[in-house]
C-alpha atoms as a PDB file:
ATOM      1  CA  UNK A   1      24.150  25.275   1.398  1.00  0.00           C
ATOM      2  CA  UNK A   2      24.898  27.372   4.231  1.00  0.00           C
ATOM      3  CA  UNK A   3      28.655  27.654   5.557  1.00  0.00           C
ATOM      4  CA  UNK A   4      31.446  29.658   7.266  1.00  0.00           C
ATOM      5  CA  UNK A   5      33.950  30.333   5.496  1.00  0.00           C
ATOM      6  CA  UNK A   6      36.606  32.817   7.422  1.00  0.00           C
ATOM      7  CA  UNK A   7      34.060  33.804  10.182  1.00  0.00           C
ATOM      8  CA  UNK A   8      31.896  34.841   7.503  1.00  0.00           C
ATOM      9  CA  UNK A   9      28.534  32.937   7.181  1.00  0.00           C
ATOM     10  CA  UNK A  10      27.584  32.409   3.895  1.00  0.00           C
ATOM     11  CA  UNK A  11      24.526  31.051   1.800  1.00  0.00           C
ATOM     12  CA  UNK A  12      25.517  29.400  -1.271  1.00  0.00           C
ATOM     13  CA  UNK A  13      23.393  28.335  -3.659  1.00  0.00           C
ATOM     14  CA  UNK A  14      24.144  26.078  -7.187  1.00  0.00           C
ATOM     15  CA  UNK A  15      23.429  28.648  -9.845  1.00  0.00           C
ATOM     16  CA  UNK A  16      26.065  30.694  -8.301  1.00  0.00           C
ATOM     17  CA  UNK A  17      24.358  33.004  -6.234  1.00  0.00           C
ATOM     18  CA  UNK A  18      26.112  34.298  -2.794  1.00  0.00           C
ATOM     19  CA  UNK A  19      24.429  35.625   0.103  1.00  0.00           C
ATOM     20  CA  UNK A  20      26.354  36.596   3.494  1.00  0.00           C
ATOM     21  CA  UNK A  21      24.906  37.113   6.841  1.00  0.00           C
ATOM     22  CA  UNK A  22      25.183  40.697   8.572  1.00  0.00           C
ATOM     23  CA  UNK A  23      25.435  41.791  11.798  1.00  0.00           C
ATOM     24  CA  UNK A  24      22.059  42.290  12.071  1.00  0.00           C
ATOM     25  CA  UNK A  25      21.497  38.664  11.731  1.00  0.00           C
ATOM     26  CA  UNK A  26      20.180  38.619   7.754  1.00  0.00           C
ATOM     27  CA  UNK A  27      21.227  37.353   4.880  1.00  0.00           C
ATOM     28  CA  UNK A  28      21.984  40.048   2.006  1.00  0.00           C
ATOM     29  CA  UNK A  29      22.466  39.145  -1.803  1.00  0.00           C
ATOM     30  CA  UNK A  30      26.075  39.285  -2.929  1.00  0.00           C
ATOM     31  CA  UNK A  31      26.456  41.277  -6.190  1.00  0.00           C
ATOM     32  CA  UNK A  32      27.692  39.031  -8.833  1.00  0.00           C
ATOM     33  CA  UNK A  33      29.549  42.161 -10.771  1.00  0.00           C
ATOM     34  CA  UNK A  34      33.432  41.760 -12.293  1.00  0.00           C
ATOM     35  CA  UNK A  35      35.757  43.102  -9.807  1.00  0.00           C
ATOM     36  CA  UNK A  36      38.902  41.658 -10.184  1.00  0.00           C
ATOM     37  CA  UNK A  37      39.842  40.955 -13.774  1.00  0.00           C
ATOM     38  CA  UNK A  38      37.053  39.822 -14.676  1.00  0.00           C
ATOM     39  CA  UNK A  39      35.778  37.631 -12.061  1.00  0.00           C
ATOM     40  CA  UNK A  40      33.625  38.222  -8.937  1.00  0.00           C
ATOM     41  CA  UNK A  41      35.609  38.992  -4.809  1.00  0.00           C
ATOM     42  CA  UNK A  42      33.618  37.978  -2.375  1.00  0.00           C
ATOM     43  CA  UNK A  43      35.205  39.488   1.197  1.00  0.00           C
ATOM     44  CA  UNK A  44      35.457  37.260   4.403  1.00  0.00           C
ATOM     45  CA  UNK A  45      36.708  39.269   6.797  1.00  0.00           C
ATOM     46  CA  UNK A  46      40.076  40.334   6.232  1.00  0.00           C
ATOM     47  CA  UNK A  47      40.402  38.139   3.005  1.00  0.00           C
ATOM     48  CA  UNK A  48      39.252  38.051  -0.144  1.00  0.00           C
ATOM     49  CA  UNK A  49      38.106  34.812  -2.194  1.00  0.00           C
ATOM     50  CA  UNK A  50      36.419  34.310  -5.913  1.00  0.00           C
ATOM     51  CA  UNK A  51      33.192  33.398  -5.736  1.00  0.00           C
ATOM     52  CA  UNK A  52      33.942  30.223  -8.501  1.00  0.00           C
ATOM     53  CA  UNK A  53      36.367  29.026  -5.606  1.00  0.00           C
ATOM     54  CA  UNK A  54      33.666  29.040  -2.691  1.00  0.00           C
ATOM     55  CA  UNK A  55      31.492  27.518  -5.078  1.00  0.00           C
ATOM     56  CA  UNK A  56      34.044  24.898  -5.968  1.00  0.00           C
ATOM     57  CA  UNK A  57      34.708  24.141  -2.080  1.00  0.00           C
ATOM     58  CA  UNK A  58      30.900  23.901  -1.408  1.00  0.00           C
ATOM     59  CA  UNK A  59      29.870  21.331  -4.622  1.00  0.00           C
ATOM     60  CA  UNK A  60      32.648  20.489  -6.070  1.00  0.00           C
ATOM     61  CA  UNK A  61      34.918  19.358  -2.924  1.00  0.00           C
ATOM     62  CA  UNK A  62      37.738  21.951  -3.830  1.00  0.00           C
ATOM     63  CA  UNK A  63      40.534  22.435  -1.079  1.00  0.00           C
ATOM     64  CA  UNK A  64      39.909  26.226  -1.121  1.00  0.00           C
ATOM     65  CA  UNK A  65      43.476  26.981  -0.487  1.00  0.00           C
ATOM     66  CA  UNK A  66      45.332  24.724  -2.512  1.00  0.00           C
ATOM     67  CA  UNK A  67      46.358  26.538  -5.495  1.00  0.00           C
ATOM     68  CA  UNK A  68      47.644  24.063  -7.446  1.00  0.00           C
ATOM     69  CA  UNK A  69      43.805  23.151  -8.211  1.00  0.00           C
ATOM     70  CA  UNK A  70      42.074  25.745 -10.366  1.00  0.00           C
ATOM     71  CA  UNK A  71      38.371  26.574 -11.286  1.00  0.00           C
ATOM     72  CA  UNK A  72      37.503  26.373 -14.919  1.00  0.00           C
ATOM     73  CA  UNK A  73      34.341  27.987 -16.798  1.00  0.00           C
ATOM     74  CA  UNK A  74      33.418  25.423 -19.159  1.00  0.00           C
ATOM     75  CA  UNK A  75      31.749  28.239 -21.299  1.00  0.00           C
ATOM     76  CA  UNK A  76      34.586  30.929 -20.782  1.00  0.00           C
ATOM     77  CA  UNK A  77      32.436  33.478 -18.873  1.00  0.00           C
ATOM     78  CA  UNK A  78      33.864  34.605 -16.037  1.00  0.00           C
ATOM     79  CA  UNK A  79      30.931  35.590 -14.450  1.00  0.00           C
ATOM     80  CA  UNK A  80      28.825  32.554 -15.335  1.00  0.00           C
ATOM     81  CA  UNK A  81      29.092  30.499 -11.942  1.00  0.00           C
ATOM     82  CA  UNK A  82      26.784  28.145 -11.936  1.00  0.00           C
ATOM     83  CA  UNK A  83      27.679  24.077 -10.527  1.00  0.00           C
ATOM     84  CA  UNK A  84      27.382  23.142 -13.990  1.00  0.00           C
ATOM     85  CA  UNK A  85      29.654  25.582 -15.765  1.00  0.00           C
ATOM     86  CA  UNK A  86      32.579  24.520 -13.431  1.00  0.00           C
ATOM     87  CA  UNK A  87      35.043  21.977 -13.116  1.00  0.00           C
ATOM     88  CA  UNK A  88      38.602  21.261 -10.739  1.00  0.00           C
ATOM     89  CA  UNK A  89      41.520  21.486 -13.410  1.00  0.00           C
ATOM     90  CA  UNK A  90      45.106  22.114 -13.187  1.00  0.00           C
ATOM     91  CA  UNK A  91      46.825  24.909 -14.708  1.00  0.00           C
ATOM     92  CA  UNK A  92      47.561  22.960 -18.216  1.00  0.00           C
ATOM     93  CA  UNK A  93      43.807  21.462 -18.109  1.00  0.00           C
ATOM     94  CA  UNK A  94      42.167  24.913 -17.400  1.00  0.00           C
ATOM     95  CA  UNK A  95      44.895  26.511 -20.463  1.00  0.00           C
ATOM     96  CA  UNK A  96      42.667  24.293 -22.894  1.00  0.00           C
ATOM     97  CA  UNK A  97      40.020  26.334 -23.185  1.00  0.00           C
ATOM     98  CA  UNK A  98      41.605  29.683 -23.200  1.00  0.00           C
ATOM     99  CA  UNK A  99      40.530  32.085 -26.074  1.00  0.00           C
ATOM    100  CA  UNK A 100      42.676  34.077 -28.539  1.00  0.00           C
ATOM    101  CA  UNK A 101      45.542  30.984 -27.823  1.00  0.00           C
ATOM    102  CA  UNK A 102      45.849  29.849 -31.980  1.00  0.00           C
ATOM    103  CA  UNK A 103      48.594  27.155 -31.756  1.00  0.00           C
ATOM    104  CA  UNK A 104      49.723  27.881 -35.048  1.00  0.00           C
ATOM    105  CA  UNK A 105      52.176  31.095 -36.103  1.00  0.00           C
ATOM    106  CA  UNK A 106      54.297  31.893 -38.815  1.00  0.00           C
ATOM    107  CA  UNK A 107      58.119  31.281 -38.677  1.00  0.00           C
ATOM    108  CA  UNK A 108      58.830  33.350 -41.494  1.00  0.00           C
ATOM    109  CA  UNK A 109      57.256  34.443 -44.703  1.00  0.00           C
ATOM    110  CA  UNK A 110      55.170  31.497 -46.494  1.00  0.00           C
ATOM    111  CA  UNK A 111      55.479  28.689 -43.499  1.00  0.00           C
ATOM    112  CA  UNK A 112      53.522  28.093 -41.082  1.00  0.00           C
ATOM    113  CA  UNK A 113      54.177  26.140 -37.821  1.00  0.00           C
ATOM    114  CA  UNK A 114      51.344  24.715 -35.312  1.00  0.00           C
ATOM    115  CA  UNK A 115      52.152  23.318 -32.379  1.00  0.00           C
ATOM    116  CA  UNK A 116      49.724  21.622 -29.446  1.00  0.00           C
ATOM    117  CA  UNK A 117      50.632  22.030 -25.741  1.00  0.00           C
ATOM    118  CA  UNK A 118      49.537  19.412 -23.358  1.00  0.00           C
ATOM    119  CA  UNK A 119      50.416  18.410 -20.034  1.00  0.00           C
ATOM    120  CA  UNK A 120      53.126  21.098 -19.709  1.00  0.00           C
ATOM    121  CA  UNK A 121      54.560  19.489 -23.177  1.00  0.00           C
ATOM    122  CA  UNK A 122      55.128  21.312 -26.709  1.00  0.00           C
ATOM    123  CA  UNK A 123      54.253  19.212 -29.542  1.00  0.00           C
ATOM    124  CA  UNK A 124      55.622  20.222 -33.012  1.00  0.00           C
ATOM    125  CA  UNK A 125      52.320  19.471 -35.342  1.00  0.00           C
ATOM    126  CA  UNK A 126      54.598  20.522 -38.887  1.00  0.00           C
ATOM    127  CA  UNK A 127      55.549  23.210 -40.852  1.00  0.00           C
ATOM    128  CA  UNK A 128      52.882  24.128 -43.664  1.00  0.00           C
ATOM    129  CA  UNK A 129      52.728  26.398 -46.809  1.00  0.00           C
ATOM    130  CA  UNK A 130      49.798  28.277 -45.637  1.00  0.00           C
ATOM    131  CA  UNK A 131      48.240  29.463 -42.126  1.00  0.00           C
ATOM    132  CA  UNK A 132      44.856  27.966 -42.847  1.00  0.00           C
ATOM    133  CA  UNK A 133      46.637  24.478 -43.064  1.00  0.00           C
ATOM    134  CA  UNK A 134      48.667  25.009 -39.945  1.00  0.00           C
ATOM    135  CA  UNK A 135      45.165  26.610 -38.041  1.00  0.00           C
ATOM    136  CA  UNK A 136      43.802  23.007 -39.661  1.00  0.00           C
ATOM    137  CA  UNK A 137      46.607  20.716 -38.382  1.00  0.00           C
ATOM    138  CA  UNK A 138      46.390  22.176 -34.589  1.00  0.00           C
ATOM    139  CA  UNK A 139      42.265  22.636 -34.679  1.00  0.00           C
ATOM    140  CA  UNK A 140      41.840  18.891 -35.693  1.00  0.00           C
ATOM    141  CA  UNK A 141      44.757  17.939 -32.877  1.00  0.00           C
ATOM    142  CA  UNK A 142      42.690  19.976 -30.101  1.00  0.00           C
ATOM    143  CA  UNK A 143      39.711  18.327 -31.082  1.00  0.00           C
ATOM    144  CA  UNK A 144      41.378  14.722 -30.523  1.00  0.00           C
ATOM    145  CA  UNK A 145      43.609  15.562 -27.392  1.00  0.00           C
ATOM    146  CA  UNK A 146      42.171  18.626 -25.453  1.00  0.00           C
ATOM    147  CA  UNK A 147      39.388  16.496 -23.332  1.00  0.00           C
ATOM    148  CA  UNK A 148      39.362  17.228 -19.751  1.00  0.00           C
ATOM    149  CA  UNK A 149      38.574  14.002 -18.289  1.00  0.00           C
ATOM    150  CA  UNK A 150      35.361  13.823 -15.795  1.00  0.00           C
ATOM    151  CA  UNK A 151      37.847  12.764 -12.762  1.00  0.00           C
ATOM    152  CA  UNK A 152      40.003  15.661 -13.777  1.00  0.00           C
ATOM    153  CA  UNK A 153      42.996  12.624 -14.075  1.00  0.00           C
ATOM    154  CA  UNK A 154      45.846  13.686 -15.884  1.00  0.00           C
ATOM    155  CA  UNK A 155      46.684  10.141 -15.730  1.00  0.00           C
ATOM    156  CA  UNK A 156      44.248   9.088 -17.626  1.00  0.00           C
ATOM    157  CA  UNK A 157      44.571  11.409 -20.222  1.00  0.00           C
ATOM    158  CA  UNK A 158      48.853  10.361 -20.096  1.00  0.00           C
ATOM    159  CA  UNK A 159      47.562   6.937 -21.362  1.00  0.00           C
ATOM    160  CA  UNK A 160      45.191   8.069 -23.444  1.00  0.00           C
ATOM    161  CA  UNK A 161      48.311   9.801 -25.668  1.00  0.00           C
ATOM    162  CA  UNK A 162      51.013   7.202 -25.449  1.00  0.00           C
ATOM    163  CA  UNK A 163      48.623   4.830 -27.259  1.00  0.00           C
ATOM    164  CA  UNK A 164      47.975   7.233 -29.739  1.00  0.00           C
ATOM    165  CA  UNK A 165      49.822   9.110 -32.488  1.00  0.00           C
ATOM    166  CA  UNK A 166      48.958  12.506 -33.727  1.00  0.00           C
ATOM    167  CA  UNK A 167      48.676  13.189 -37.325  1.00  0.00           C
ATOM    168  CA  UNK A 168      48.235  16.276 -38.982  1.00  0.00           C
ATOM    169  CA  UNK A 169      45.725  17.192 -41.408  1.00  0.00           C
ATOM    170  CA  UNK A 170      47.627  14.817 -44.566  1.00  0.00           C
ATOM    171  CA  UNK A 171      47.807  11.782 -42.523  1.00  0.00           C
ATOM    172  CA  UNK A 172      51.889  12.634 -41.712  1.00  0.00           C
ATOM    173  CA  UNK A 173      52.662  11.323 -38.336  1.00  0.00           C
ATOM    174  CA  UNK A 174      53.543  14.249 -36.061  1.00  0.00           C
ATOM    175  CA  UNK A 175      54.299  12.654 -32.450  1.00  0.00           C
END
C-alpha cells in the first residue's frame, strides 16, 4: 500500500516491511532494527513515528495520532510487525500481555496475595499459604478474563465479567 504520511511517501507492505521514496524518485528499504526501546522510528520529515503505528493506520484503520489507541504485539516482539501480529488495544488491553507482570506477591512471610487487574480495576484473588497457590489462583483468573475481544470492545468484555464470578483455585468466590 503506498501512502504519504507527513510529506513522506511511503510503501507499506503487510509483513511489516517499510520502504520510503527519496529524492531521487526511488523507493529504499527501511531498516527494521530497535531504535527506540525496543521498537523500530521510522522519520517523516521533521517527525518521528513507530513503524507498528503506520502499519496500524494503513491495515488496521488506526487514527495515527490518537494516543489513547495503542498497538499491541500479540507475540511480545517488538520488532515482529507483521498485520497479523497486531491488534488496536487500549492501555489496560495492551497491559495483558506484558511479561515479567506476576499478579501474585507476598505480603509478608508465609502469605501470599494475587490479585488480577482489568479494565483499570484491582481485583483481590485471596491470600494463600504458599506462592505457587497464589501464581495458581491469578494464572487460572488470566486465563478466564484476559481475552482481548476481536472488536477491541471493552464493552463487551464489561458484560462478559458482571455475569461472571471469579473463583480461585479451591472454588472460593473471589469477586
Amino acid at each position: 500500500m503506498e501512502v504519504c504520511l507527513n510529506g513522506t511517501e511511503l510503501s507499506v507492505f503487510e509483513d511489516g516491511t517499510i520502504f520510503r521514496m527519496n529524492k531521487a524518485g526511488v523507493y529504499i528499504k527501511v531498516p527494521a532494527n530497535d531504535n527506540c526501546q525496543g521498537y523500530n522510528r521510522i522519520q517523516c520529515k521533521y517527525k518521528k513515528y513507530r513503524r507498528h503505528r503506520i502499519i496500524g493506520w494503513c491495515y488496521l484503520g488506526l487514527d495515527i495520532d490518537d494516543t489513547t489507541k495503542l498497538i499491541d504485539h500479540k507475540d511480545g516482539n517488538k520488532l515482529n510487525n507483521a498485520v497479523s501480529n497486531l491488534r488496536i488495544v487500549n492501555s489496560s488491553q495492551n497491559s495483558m500481555n506484558r511479561l515479567g507482570v506476576s499478579g501474585y506477591s507476598m505480603i509478608r512471610p508465609g502469605k501470599w496475595r494475587a490479585r488480577l487487574k482489568l479494565n483499570y480495576k484491582s481485583y483481590h484473588l485471596g491470600v494463600y499459604d504458599s506462592e505457587e497457590d497464589a501464581r495458581l489462583a491469578y494464572l487460572s483468573a488470566k486465563l478466564m478474563y484476559h481475552i482481548i475481544e476481536s472488536d477491541n470492545s471493552l464493552e463487551n468484555i464489561s458484560k462478559k465479567i458482571e455475569n461472571q464470578k471469579i473463583t480461585d483455585i479451591k472454588g472460593n468466590l473471589v469477586i
